[in-house]
PDB file of N, CA and C in Angstrom:
ATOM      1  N   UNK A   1      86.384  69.913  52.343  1.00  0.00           N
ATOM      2  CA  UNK A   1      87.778  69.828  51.950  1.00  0.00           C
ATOM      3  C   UNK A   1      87.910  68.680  50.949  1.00  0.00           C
ATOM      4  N   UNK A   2      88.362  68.905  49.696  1.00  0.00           N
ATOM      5  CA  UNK A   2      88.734  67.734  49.322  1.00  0.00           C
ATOM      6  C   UNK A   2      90.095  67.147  49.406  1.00  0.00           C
ATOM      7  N   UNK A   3      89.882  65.635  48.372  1.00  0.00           N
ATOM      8  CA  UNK A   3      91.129  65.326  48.750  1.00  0.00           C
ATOM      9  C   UNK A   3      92.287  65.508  48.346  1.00  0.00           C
ATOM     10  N   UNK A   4      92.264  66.397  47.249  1.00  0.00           N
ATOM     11  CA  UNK A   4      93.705  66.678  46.451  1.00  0.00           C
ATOM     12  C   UNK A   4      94.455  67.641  47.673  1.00  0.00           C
ATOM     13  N   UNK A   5      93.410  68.566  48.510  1.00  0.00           N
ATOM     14  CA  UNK A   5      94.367  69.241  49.529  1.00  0.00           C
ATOM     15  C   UNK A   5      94.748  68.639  50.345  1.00  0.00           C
ATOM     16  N   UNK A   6      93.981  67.119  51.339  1.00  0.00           N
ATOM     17  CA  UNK A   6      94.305  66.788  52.134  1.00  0.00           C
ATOM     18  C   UNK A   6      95.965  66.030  51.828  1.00  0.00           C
ATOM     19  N   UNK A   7      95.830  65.532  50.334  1.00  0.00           N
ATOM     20  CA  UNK A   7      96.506  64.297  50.216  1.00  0.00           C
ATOM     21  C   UNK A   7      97.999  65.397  50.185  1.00  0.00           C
ATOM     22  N   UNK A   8      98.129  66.873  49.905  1.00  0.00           N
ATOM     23  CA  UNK A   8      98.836  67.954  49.425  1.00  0.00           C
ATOM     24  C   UNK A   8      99.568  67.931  50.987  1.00  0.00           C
ATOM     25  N   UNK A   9      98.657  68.366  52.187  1.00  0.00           N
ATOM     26  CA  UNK A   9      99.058  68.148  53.004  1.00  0.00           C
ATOM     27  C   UNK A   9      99.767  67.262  53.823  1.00  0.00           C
ATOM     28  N   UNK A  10      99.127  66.214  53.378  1.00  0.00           N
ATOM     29  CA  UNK A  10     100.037  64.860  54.276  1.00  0.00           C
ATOM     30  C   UNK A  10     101.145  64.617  53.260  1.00  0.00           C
ATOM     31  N   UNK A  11     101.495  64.508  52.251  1.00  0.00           N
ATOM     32  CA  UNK A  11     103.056  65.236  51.341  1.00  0.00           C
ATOM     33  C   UNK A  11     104.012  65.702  52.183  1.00  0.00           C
ATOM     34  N   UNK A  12     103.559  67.296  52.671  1.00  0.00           N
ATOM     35  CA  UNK A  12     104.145  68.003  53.134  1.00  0.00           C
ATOM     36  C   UNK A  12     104.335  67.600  54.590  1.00  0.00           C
ATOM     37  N   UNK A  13     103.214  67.378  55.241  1.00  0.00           N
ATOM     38  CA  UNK A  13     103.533  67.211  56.681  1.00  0.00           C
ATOM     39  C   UNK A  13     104.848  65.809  56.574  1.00  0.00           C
ATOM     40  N   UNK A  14     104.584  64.547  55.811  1.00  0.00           N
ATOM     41  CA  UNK A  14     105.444  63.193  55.857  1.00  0.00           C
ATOM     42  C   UNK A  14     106.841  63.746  55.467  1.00  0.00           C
ATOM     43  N   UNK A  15     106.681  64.735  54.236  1.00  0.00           N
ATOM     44  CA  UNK A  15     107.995  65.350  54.003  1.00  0.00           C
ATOM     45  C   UNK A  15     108.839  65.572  54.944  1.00  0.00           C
ATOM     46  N   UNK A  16     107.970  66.786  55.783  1.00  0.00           N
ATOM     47  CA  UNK A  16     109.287  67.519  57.261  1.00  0.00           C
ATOM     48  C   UNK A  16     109.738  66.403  58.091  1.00  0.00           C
ATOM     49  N   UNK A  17     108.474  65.710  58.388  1.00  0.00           N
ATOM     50  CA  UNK A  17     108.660  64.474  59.898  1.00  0.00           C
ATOM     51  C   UNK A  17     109.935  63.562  59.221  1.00  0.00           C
ATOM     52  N   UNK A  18     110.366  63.473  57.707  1.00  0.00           N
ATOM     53  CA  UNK A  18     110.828  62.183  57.197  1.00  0.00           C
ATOM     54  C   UNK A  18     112.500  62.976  57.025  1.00  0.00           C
ATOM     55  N   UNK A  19     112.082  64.019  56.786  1.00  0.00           N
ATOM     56  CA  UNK A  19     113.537  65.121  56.622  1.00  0.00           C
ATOM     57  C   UNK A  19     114.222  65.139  57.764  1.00  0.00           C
ATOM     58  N   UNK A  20     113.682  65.555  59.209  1.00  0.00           N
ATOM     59  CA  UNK A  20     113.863  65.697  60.565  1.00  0.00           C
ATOM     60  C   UNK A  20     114.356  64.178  60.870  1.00  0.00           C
ATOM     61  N   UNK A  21     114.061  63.269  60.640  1.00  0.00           N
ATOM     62  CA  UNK A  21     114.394  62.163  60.892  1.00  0.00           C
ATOM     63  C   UNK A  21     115.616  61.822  60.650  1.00  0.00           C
ATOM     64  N   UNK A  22     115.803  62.070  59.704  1.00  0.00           N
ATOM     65  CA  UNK A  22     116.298  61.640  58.228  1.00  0.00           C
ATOM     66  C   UNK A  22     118.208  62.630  58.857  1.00  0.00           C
ATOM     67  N   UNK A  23     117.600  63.535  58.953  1.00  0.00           N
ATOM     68  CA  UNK A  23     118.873  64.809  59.430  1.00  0.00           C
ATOM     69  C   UNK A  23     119.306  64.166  60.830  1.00  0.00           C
ATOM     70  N   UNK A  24     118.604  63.818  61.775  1.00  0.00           N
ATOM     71  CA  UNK A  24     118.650  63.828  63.012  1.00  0.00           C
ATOM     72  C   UNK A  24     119.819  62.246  63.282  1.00  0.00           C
ATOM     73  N   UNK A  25     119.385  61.545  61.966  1.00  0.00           N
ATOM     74  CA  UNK A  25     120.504  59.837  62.172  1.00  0.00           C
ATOM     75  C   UNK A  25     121.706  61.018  61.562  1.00  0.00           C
ATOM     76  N   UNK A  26     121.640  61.396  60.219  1.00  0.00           N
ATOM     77  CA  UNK A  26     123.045  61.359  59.904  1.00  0.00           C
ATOM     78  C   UNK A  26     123.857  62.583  60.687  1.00  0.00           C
ATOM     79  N   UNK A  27     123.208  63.483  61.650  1.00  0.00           N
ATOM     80  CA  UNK A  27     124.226  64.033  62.835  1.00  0.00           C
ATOM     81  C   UNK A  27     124.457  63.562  63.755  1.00  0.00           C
ATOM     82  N   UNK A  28     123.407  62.488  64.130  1.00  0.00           N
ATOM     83  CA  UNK A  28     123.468  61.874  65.496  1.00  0.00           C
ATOM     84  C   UNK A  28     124.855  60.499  65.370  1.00  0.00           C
ATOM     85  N   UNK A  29     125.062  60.284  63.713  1.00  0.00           N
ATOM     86  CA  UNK A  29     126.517  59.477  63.522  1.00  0.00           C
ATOM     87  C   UNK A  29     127.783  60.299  63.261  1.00  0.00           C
ATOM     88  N   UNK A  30     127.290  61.657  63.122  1.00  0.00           N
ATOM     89  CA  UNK A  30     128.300  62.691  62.974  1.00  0.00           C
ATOM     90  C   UNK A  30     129.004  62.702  64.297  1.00  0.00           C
ATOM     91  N   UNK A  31     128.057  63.085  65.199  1.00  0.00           N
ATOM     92  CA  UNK A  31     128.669  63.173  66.648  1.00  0.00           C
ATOM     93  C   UNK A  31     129.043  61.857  67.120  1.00  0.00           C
ATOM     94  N   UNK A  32     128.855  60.908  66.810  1.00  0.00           N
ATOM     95  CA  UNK A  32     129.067  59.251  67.318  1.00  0.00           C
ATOM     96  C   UNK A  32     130.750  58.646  66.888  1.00  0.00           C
ATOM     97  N   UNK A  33     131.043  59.425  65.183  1.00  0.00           N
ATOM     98  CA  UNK A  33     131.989  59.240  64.774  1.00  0.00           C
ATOM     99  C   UNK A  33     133.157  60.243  65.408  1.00  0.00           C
ATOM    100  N   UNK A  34     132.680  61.725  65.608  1.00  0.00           N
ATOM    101  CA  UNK A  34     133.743  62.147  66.077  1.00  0.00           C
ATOM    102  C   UNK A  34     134.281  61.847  67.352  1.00  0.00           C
ATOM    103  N   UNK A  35     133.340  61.351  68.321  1.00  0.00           N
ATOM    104  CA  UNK A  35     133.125  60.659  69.760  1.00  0.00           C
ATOM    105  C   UNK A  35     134.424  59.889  69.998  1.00  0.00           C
ATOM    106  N   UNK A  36     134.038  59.160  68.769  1.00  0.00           N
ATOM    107  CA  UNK A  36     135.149  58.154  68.408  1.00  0.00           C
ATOM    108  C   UNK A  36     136.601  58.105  67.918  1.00  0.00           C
ATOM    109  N   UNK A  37     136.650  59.078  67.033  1.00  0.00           N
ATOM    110  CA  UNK A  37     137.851  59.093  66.590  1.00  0.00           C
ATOM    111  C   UNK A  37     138.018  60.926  66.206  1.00  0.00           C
ATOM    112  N   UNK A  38     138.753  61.961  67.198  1.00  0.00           N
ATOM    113  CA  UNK A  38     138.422  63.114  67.146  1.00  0.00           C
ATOM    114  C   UNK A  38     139.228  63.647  65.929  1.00  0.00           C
ATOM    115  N   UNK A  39     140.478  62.830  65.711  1.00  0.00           N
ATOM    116  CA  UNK A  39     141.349  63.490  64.978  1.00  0.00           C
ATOM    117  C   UNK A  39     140.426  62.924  63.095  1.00  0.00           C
ATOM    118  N   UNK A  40     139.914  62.678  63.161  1.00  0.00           N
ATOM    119  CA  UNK A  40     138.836  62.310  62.075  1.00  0.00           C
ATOM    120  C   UNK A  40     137.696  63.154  61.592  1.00  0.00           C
ATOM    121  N   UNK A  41     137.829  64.022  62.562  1.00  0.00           N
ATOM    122  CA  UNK A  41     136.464  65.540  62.497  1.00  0.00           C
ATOM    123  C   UNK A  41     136.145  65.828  60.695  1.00  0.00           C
ATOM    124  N   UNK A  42     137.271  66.666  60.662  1.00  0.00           N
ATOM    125  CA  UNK A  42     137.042  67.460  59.020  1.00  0.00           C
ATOM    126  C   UNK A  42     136.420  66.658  57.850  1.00  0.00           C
ATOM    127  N   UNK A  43     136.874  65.412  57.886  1.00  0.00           N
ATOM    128  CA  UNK A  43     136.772  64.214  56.921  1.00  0.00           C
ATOM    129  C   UNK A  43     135.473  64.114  57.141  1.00  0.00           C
ATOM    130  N   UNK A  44     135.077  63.857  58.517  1.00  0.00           N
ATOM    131  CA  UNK A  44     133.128  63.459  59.181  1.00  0.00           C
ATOM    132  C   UNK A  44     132.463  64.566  58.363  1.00  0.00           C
ATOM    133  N   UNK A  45     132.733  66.042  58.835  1.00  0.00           N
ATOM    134  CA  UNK A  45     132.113  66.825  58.603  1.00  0.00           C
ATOM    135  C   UNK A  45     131.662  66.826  57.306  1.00  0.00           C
ATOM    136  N   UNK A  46     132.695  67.118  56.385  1.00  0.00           N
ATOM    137  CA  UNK A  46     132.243  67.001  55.031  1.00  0.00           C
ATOM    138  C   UNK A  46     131.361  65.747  54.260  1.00  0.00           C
ATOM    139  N   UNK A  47     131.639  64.555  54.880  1.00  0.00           N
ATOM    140  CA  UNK A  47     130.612  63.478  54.851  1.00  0.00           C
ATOM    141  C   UNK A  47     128.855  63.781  55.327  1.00  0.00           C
ATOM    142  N   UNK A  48     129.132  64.553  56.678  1.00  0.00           N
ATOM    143  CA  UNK A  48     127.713  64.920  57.128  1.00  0.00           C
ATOM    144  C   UNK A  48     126.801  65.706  56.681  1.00  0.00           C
ATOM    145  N   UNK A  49     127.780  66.735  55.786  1.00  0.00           N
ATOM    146  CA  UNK A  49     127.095  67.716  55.422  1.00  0.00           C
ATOM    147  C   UNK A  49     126.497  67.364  53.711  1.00  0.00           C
ATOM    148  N   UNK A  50     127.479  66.466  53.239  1.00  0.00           N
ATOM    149  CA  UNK A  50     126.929  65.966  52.169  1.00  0.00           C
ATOM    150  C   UNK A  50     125.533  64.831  52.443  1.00  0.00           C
ATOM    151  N   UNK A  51     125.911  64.385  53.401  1.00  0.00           N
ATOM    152  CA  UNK A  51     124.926  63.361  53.613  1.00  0.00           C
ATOM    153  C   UNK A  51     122.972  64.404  54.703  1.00  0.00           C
ATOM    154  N   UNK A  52     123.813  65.357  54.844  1.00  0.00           N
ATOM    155  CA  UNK A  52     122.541  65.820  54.971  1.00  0.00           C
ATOM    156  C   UNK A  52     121.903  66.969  53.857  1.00  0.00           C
ATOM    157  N   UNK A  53     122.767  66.989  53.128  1.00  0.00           N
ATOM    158  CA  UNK A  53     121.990  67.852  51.465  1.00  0.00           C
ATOM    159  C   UNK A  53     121.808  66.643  51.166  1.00  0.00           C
ATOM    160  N   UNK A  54     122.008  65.458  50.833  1.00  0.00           N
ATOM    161  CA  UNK A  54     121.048  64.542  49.927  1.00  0.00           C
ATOM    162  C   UNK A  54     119.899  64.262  50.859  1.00  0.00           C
ATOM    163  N   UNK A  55     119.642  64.304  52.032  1.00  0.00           N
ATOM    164  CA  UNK A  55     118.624  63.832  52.880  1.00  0.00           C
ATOM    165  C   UNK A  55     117.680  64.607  52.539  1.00  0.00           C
ATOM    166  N   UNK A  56     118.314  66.141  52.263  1.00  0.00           N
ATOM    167  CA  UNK A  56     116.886  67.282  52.324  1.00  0.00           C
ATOM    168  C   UNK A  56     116.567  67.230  51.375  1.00  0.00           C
ATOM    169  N   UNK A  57     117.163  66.289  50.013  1.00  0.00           N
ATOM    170  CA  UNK A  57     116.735  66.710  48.721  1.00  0.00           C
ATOM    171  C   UNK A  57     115.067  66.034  48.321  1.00  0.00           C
ATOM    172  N   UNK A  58     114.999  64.732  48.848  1.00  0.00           N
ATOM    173  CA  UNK A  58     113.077  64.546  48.916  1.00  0.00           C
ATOM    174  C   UNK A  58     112.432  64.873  49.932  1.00  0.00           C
ATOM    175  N   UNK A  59     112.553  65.364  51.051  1.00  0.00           N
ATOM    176  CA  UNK A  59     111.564  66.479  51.508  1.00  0.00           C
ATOM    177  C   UNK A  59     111.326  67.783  50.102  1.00  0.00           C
ATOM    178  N   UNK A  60     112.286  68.054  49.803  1.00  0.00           N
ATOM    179  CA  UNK A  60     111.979  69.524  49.443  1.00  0.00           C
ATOM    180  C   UNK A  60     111.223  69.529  47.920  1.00  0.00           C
ATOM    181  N   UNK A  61     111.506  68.039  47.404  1.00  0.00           N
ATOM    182  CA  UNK A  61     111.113  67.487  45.822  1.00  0.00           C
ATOM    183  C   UNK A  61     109.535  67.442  46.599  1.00  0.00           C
ATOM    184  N   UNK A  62     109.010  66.880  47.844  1.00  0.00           N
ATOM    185  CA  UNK A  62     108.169  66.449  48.136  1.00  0.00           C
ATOM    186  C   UNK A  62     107.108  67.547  48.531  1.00  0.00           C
ATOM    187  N   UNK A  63     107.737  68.420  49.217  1.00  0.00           N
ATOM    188  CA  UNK A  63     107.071  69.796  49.560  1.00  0.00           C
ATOM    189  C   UNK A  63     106.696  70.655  48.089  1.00  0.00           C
ATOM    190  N   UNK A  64     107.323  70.459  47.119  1.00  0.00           N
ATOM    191  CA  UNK A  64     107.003  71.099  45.932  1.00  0.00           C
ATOM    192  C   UNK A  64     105.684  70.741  45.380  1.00  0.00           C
ATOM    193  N   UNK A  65     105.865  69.314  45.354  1.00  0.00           N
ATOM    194  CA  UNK A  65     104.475  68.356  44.923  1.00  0.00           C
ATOM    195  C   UNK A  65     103.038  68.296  45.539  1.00  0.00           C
ATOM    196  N   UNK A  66     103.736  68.520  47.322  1.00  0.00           N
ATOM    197  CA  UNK A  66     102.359  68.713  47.722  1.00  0.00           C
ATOM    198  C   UNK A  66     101.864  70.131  47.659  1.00  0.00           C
ATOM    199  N   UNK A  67     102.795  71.127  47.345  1.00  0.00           N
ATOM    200  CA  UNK A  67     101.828  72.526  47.328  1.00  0.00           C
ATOM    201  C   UNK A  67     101.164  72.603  45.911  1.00  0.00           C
ATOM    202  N   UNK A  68     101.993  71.681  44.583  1.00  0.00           N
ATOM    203  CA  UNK A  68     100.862  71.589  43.597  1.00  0.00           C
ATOM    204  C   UNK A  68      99.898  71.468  43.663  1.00  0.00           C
ATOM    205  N   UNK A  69      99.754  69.757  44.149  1.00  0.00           N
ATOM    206  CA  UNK A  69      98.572  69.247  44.887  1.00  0.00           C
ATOM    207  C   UNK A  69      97.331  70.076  45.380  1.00  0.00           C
ATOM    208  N   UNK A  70      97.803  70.641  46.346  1.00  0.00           N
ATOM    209  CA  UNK A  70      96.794  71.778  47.199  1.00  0.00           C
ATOM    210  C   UNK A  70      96.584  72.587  46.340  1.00  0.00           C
ATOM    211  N   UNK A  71      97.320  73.816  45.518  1.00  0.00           N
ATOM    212  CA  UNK A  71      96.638  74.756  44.096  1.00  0.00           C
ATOM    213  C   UNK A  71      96.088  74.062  43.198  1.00  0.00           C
ATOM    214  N   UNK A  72      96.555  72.764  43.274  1.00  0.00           N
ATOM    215  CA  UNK A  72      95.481  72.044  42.145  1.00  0.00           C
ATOM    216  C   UNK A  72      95.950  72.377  40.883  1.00  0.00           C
ATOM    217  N   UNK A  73      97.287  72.445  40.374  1.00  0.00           N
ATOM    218  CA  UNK A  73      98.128  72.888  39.385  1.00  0.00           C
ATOM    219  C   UNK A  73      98.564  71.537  38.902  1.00  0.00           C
TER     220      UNK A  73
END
């Protein structure tokens, strides 16, 4: 194996683990904020959901790079 695949792989694998992470704070303050203040929901939501499209946006920049990587493109 060389290493342009391995390094392709650990890309991708750091990508998901860092995405999952990454998703898992800004719902886990989604639910913390509405916890808190319910009549505040709609306002959260749209915060969360923005804040979890920018989260996924370097996993998915990152997953691109490492499948280069691995074709060796």
């Amino acid at each position: 194996m060389s290493l342009d695949v391995l390094a392709g792989a650990l890309m991708i694998a750091f990508a998901a683990i860092g995405g999952g992470i990454g998703n898992g704070l800004v719902i886990s303050r989604f639910v913390e904020g509405v916890a808190r203040q319910p009549e505040a929901r709609s306002t959260l939501f749209v915060q969360a959901i923005l804040g979890v499209a920018l989260v996924e946006v370097v996993p998915i920049i990152a997953v691109a790079f490492g499948i280069m990587k691995v074709l060796g493109v």
